[in-house]
PDB file of N, CA and C in Angstrom:
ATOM      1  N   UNK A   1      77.627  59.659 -21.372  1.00  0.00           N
ATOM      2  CA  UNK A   1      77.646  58.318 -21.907  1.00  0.00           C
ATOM      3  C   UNK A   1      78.739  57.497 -21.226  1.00  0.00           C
ATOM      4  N   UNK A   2      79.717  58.112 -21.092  1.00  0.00           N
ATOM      5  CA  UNK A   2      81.032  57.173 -20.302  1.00  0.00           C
ATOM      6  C   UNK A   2      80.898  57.068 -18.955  1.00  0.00           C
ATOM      7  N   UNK A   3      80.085  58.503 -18.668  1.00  0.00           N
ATOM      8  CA  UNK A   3      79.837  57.405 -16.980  1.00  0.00           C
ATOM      9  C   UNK A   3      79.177  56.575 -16.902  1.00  0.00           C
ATOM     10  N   UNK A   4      77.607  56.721 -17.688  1.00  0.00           N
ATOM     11  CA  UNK A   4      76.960  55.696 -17.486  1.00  0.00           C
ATOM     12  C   UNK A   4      77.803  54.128 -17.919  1.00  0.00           C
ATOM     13  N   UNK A   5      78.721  53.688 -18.237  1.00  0.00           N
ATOM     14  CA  UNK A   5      79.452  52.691 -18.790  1.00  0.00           C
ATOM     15  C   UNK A   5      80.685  52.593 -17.212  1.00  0.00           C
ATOM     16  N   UNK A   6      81.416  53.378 -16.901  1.00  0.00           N
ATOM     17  CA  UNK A   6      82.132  53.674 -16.047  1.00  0.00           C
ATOM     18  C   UNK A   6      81.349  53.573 -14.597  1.00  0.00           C
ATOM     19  N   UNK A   7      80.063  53.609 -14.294  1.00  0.00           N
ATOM     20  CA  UNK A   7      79.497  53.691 -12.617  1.00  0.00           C
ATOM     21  C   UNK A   7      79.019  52.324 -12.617  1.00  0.00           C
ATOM     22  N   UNK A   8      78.260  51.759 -13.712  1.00  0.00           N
ATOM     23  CA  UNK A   8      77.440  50.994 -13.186  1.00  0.00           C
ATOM     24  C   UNK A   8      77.790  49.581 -13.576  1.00  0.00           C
ATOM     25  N   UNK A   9      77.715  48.616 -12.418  1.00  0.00           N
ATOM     26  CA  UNK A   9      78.471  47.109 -12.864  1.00  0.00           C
ATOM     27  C   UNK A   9      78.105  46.607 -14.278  1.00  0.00           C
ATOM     28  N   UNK A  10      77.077  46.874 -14.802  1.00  0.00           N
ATOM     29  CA  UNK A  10      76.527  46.419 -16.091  1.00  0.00           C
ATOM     30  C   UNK A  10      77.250  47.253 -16.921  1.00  0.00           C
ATOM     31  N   UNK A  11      77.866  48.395 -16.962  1.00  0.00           N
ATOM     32  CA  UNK A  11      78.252  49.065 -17.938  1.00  0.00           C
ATOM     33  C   UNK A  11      79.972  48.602 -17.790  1.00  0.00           C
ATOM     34  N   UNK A  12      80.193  48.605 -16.488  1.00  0.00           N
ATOM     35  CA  UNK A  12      81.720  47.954 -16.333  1.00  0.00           C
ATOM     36  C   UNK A  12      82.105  46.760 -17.356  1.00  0.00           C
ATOM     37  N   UNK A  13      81.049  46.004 -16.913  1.00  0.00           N
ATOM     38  CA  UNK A  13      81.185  44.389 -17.357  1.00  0.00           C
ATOM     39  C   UNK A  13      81.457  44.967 -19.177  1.00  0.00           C
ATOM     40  N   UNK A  14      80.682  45.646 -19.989  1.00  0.00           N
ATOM     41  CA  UNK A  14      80.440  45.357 -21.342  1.00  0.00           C
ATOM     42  C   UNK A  14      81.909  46.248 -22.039  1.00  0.00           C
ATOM     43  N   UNK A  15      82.829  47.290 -20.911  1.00  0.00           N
ATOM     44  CA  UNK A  15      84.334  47.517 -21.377  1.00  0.00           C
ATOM     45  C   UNK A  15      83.872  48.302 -22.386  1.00  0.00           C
ATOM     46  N   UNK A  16      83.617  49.617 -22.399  1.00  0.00           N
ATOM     47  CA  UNK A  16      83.213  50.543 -23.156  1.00  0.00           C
ATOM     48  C   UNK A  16      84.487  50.986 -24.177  1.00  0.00           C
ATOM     49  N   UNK A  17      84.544  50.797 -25.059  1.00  0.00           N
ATOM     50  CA  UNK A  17      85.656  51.005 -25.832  1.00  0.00           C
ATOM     51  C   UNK A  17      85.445  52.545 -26.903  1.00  0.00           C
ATOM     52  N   UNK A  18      84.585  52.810 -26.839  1.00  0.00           N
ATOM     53  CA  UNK A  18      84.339  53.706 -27.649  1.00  0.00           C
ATOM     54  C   UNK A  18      82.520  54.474 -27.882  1.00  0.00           C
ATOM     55  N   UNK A  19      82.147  55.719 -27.985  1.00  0.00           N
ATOM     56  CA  UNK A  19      81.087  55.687 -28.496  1.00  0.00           C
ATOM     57  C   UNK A  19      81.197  57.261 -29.242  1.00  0.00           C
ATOM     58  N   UNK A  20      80.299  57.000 -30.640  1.00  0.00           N
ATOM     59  CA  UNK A  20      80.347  58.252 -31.392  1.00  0.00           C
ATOM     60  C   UNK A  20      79.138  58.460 -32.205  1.00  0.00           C
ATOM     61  N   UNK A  21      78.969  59.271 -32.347  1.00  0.00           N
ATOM     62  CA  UNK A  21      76.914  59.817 -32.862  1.00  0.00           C
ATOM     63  C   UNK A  21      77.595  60.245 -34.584  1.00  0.00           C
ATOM     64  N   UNK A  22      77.240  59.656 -35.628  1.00  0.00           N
ATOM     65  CA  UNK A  22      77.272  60.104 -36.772  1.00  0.00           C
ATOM     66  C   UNK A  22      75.956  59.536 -37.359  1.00  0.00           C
ATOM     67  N   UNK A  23      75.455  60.580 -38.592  1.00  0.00           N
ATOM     68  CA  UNK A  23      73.985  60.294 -39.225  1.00  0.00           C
ATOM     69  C   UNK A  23      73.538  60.222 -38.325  1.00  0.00           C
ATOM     70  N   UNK A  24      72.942  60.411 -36.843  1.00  0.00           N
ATOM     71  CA  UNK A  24      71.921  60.274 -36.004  1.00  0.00           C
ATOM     72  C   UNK A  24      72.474  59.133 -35.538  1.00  0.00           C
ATOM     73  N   UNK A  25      72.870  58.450 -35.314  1.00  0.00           N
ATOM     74  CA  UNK A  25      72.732  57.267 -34.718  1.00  0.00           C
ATOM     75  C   UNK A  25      74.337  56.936 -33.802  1.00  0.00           C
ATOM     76  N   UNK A  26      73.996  56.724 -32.925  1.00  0.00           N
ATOM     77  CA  UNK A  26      74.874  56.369 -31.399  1.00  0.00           C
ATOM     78  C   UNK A  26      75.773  54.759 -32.275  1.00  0.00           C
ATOM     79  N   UNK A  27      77.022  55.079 -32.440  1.00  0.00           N
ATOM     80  CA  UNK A  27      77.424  53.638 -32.247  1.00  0.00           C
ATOM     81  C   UNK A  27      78.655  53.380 -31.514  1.00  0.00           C
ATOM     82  N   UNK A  28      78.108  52.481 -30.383  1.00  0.00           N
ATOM     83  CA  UNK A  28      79.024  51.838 -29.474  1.00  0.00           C
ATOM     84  C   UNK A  28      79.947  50.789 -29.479  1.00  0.00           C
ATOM     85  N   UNK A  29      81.158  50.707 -29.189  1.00  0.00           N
ATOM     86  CA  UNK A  29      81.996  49.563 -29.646  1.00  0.00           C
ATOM     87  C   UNK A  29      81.942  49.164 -27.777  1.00  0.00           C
ATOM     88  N   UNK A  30      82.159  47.957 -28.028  1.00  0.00           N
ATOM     89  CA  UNK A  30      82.444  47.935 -26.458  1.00  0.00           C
ATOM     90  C   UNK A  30      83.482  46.501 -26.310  1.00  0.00           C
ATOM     91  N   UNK A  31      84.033  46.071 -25.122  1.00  0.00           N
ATOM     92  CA  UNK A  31      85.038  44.811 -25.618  1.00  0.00           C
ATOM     93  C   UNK A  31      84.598  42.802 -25.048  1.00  0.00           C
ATOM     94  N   UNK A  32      83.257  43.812 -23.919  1.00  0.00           N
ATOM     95  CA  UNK A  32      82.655  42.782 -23.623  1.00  0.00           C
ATOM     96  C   UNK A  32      83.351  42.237 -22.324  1.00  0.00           C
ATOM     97  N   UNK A  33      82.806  41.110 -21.425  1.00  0.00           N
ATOM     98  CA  UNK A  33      83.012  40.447 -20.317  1.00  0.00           C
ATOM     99  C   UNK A  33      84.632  40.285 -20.564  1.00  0.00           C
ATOM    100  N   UNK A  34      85.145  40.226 -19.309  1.00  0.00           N
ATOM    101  CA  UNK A  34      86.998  39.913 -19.113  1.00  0.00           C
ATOM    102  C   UNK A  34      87.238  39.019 -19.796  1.00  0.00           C
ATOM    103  N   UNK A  35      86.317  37.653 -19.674  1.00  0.00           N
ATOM    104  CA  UNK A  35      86.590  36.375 -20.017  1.00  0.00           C
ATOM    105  C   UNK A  35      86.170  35.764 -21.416  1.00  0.00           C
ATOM    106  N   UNK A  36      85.798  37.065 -22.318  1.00  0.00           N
ATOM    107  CA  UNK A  36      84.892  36.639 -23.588  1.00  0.00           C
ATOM    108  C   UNK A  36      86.299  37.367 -24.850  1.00  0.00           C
ATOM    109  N   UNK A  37      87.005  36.491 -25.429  1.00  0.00           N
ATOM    110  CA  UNK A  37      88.108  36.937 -26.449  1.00  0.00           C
ATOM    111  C   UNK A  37      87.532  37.124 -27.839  1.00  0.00           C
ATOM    112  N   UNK A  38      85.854  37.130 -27.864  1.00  0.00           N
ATOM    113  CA  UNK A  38      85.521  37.358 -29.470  1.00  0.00           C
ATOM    114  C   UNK A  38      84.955  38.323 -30.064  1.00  0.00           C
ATOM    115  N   UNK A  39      85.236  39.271 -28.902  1.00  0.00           N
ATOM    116  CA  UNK A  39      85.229  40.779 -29.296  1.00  0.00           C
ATOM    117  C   UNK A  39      86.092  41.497 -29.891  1.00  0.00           C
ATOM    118  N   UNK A  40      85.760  42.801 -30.675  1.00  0.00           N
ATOM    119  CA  UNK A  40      85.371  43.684 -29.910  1.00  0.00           C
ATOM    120  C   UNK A  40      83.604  43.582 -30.773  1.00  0.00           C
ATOM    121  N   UNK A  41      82.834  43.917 -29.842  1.00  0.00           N
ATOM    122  CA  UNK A  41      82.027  44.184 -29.758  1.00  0.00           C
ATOM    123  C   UNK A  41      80.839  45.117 -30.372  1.00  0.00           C
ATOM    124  N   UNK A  42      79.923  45.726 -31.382  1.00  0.00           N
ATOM    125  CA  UNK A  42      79.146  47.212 -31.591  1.00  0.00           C
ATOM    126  C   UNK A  42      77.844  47.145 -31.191  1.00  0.00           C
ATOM    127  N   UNK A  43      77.491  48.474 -30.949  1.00  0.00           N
ATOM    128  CA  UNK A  43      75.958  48.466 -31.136  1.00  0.00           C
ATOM    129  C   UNK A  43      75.556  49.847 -31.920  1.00  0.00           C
ATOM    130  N   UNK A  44      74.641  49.634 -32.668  1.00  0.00           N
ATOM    131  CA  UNK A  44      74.119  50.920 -33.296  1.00  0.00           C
ATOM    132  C   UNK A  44      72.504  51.589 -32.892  1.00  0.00           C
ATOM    133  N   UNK A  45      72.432  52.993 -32.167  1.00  0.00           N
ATOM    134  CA  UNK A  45      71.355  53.076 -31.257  1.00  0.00           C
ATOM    135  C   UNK A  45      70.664  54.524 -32.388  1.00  0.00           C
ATOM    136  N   UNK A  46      69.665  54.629 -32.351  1.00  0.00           N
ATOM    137  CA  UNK A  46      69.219  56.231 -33.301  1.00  0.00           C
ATOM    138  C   UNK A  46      69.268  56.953 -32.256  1.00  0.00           C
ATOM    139  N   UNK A  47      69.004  58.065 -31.973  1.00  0.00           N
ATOM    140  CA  UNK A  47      69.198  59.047 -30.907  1.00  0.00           C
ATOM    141  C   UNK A  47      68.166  60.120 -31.435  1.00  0.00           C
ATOM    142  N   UNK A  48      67.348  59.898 -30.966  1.00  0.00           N
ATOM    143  CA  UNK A  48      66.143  60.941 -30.544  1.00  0.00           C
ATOM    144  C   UNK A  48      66.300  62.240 -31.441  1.00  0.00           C
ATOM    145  N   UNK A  49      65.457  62.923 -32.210  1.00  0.00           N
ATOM    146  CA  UNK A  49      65.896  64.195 -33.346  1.00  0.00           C
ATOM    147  C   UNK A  49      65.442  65.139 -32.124  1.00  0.00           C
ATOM    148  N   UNK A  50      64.287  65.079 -31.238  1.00  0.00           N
ATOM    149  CA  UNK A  50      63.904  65.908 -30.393  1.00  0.00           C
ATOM    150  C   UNK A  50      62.848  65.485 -29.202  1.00  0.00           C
ATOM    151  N   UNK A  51      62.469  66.312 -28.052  1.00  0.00           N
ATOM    152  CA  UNK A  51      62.054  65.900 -27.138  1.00  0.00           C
ATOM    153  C   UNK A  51      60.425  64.725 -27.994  1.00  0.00           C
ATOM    154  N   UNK A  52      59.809  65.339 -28.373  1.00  0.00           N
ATOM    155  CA  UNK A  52      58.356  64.673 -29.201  1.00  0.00           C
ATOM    156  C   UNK A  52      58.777  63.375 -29.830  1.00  0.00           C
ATOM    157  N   UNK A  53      60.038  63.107 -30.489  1.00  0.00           N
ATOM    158  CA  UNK A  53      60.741  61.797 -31.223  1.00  0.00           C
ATOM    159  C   UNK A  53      60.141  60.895 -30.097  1.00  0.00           C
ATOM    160  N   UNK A  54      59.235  59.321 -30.957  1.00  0.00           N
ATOM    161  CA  UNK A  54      58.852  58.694 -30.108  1.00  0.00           C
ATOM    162  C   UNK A  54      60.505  57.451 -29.892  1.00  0.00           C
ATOM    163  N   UNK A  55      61.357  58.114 -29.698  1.00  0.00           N
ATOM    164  CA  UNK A  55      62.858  57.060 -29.622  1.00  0.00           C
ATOM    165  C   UNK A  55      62.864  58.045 -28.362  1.00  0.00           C
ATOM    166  N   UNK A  56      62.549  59.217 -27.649  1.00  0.00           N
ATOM    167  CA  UNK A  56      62.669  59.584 -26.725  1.00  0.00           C
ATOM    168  C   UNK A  56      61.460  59.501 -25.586  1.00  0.00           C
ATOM    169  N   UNK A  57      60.400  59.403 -26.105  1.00  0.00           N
ATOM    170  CA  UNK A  57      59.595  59.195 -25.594  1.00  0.00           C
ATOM    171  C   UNK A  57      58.646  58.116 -24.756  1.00  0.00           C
ATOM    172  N   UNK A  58      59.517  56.717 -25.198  1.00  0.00           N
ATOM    173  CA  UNK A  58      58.959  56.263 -24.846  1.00  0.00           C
ATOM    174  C   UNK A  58      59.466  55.670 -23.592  1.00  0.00           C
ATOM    175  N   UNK A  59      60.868  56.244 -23.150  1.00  0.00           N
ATOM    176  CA  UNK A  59      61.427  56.198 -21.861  1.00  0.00           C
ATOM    177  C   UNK A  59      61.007  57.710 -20.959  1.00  0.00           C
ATOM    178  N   UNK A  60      60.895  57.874 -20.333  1.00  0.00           N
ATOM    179  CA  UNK A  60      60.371  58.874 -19.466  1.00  0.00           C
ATOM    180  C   UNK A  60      61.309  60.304 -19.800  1.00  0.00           C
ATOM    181  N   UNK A  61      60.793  61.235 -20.109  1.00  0.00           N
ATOM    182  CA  UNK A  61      61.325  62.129 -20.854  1.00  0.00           C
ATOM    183  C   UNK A  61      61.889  63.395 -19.776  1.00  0.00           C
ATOM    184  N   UNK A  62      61.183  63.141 -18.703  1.00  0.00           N
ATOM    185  CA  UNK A  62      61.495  63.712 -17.806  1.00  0.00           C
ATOM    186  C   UNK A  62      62.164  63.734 -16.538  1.00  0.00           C
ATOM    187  N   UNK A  63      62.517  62.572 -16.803  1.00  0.00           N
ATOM    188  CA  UNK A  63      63.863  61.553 -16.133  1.00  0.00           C
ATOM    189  C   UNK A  63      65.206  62.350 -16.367  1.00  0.00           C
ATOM    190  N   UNK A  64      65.418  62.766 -17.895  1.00  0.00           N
ATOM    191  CA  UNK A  64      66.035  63.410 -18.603  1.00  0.00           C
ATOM    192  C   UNK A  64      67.117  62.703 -19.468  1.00  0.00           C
ATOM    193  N   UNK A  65      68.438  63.240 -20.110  1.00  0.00           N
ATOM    194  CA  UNK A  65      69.245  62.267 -20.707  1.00  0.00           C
ATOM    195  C   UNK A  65      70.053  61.033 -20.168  1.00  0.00           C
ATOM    196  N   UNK A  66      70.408  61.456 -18.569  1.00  0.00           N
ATOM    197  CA  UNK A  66      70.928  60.322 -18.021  1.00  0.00           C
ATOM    198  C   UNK A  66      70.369  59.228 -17.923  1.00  0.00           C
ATOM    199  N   UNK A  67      68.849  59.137 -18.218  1.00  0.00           N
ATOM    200  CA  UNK A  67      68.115  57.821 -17.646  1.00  0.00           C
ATOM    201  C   UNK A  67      68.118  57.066 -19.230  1.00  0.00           C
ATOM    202  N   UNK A  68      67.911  58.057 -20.205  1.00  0.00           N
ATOM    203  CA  UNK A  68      67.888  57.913 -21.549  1.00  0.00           C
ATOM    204  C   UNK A  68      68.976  56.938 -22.078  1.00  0.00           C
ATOM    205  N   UNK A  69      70.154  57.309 -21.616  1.00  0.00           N
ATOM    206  CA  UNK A  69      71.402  56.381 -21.568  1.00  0.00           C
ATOM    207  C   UNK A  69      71.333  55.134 -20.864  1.00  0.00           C
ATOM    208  N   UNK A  70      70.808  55.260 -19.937  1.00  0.00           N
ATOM    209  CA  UNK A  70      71.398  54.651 -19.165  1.00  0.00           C
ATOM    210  C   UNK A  70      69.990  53.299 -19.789  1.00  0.00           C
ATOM    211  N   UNK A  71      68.784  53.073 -19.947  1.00  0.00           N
ATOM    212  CA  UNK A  71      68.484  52.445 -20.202  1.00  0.00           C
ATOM    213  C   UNK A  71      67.758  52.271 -21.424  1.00  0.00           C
ATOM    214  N   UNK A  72      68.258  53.045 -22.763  1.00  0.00           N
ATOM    215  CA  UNK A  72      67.659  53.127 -24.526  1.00  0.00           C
ATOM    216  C   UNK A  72      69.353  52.400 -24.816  1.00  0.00           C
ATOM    217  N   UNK A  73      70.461  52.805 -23.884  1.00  0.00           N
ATOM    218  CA  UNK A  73      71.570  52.648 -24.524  1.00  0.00           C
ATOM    219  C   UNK A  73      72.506  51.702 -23.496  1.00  0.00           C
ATOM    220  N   UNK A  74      72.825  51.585 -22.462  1.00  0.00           N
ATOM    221  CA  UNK A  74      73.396  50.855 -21.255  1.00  0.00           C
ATOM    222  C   UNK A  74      72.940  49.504 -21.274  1.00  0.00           C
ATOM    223  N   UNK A  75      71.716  49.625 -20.911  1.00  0.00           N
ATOM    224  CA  UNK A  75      70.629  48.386 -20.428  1.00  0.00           C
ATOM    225  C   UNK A  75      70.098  47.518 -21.739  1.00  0.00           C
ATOM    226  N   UNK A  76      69.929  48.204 -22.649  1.00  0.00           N
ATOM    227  CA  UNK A  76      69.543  47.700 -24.229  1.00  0.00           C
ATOM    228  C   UNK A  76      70.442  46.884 -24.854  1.00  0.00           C
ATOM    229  N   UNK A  77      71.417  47.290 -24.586  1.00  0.00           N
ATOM    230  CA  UNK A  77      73.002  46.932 -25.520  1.00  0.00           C
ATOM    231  C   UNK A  77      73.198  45.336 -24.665  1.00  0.00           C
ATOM    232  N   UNK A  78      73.367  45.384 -23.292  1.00  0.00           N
ATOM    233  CA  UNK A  78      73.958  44.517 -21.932  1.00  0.00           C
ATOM    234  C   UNK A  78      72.701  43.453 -22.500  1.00  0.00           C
ATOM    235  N   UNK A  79      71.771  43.504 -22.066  1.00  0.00           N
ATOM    236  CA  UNK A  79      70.274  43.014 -22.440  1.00  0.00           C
ATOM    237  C   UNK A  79      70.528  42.146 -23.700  1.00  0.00           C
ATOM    238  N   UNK A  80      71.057  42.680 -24.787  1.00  0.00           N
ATOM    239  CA  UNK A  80      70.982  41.315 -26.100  1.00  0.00           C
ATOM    240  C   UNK A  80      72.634  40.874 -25.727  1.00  0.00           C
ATOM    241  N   UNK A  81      73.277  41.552 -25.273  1.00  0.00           N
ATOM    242  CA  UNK A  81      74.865  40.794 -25.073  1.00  0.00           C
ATOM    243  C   UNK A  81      74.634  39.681 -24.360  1.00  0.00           C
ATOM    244  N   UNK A  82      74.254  40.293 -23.384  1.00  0.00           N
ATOM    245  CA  UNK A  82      73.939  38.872 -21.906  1.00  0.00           C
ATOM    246  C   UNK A  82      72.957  37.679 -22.035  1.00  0.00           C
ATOM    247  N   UNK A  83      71.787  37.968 -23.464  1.00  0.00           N
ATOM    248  CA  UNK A  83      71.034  37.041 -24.255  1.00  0.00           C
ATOM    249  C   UNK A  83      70.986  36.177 -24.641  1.00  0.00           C
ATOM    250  N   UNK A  84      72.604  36.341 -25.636  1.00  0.00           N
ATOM    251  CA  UNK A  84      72.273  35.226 -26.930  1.00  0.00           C
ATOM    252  C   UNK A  84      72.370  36.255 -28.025  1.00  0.00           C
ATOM    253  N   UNK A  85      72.720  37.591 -28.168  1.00  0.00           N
ATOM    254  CA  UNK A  85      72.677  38.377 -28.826  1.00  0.00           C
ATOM    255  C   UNK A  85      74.473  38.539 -30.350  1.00  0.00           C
ATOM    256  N   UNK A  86      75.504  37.394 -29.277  1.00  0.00           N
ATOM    257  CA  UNK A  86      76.345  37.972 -30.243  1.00  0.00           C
ATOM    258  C   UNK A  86      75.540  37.060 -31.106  1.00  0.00           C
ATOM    259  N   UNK A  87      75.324  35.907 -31.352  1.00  0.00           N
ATOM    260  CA  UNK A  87      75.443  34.911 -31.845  1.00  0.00           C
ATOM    261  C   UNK A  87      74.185  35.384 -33.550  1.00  0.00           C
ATOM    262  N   UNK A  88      73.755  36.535 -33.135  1.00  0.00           N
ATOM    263  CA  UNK A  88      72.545  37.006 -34.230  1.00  0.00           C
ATOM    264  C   UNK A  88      73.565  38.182 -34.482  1.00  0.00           C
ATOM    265  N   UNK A  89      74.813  38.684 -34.231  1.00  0.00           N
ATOM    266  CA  UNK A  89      75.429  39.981 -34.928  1.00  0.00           C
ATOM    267  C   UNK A  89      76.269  38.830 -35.863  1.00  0.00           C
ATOM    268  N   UNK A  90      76.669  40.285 -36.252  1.00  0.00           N
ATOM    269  CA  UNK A  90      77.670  40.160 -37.669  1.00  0.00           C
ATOM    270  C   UNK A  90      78.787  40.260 -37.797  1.00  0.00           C
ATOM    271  N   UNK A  91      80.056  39.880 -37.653  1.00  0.00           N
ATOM    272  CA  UNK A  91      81.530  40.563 -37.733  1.00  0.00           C
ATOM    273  C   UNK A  91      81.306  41.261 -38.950  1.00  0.00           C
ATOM    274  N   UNK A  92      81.919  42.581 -38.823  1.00  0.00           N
ATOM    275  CA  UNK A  92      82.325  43.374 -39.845  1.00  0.00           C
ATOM    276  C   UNK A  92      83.793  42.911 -40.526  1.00  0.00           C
ATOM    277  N   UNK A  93      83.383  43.184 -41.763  1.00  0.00           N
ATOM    278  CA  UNK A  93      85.223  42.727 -42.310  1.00  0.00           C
ATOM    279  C   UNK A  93      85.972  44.074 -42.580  1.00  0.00           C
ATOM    280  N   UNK A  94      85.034  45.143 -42.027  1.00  0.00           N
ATOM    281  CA  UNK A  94      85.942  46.527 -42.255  1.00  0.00           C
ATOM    282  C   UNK A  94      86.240  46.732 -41.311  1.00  0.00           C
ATOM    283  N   UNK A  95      85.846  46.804 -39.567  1.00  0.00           N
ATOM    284  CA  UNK A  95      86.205  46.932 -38.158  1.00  0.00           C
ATOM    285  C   UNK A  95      86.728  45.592 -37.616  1.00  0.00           C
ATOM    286  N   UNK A  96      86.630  44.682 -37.679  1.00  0.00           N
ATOM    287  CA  UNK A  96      86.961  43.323 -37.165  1.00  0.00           C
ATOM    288  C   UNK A  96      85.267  43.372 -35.861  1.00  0.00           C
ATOM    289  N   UNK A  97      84.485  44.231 -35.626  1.00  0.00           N
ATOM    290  CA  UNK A  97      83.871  44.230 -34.502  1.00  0.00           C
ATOM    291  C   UNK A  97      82.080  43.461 -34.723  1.00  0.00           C
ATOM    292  N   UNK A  98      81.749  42.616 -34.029  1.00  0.00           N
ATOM    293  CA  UNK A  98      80.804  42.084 -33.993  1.00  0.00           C
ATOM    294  C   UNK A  98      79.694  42.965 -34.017  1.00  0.00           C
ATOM    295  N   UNK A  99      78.589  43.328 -34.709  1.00  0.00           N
ATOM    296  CA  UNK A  99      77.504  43.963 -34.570  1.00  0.00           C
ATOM    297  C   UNK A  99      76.602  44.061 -33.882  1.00  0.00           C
ATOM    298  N   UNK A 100      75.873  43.891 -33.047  1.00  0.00           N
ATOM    299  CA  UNK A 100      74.483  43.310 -32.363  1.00  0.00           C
ATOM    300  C   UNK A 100      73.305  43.884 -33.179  1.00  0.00           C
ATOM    301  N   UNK A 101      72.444  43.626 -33.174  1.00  0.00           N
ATOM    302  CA  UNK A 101      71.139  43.666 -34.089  1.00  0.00           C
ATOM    303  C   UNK A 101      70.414  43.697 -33.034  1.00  0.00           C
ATOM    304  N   UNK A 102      70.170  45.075 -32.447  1.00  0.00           N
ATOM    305  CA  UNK A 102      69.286  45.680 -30.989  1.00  0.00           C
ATOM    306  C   UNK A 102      67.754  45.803 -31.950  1.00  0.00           C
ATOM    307  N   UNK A 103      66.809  45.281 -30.850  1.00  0.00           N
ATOM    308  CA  UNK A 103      65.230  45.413 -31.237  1.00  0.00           C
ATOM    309  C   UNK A 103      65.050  46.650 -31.592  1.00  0.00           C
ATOM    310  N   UNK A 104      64.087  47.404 -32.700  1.00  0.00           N
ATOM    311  CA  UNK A 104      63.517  48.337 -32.136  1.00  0.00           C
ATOM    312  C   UNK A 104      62.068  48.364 -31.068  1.00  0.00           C
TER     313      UNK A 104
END
């Protein structure tokens, strides 16, 4: 997960601040573009129970987990940031961190 955030300019840009899997679900803090001060940033992703889970399936399964990251979780997250996406999250008043509200 941190390389994919660490190699690729899109993952650079979004300043990966954190990511941790509890209840199933991936949530990413991240701090956002150099020039954007109204972060920090989340996203909350489900993570696949098994290969058949259609949350895995419907990215190429045989690509394997790196591609899985790199575009259910990398590309997804960047994708509503770079949108128009903070502006539909939520600040939390328990993290200070903006939410994003990713499609399923």
């Amino acid at each position: 997960m941190r390389r994919a955030f660490a190699t690729t300019p899109t993952g650079r840009e979004l300043g990966l601040l954190d990511a941790e899997i509890a209840d199933s679900t991936l949530r990413v803090t991240f701090s956002g573009a150099p020039d954007d001060a109204a972060g920090p940033y989340g996203a909350r992703i489900p993570v696949p129970h098994d290969a058949s889970d259609p949350l895995w399936t419907m990215w190429d399964p045989a690509a394997g987990l790196a591609e899985w990251v790199m575009y259910a979780v990398v590309q997804a997250i960047a994708e509503e940031y770079l949108t128009g996406g903070v502006g539909r999250g939520s600040r939390s008043a328990d993290d200070g961190v903006v939410w994003l509200v990713l499609d399923d």
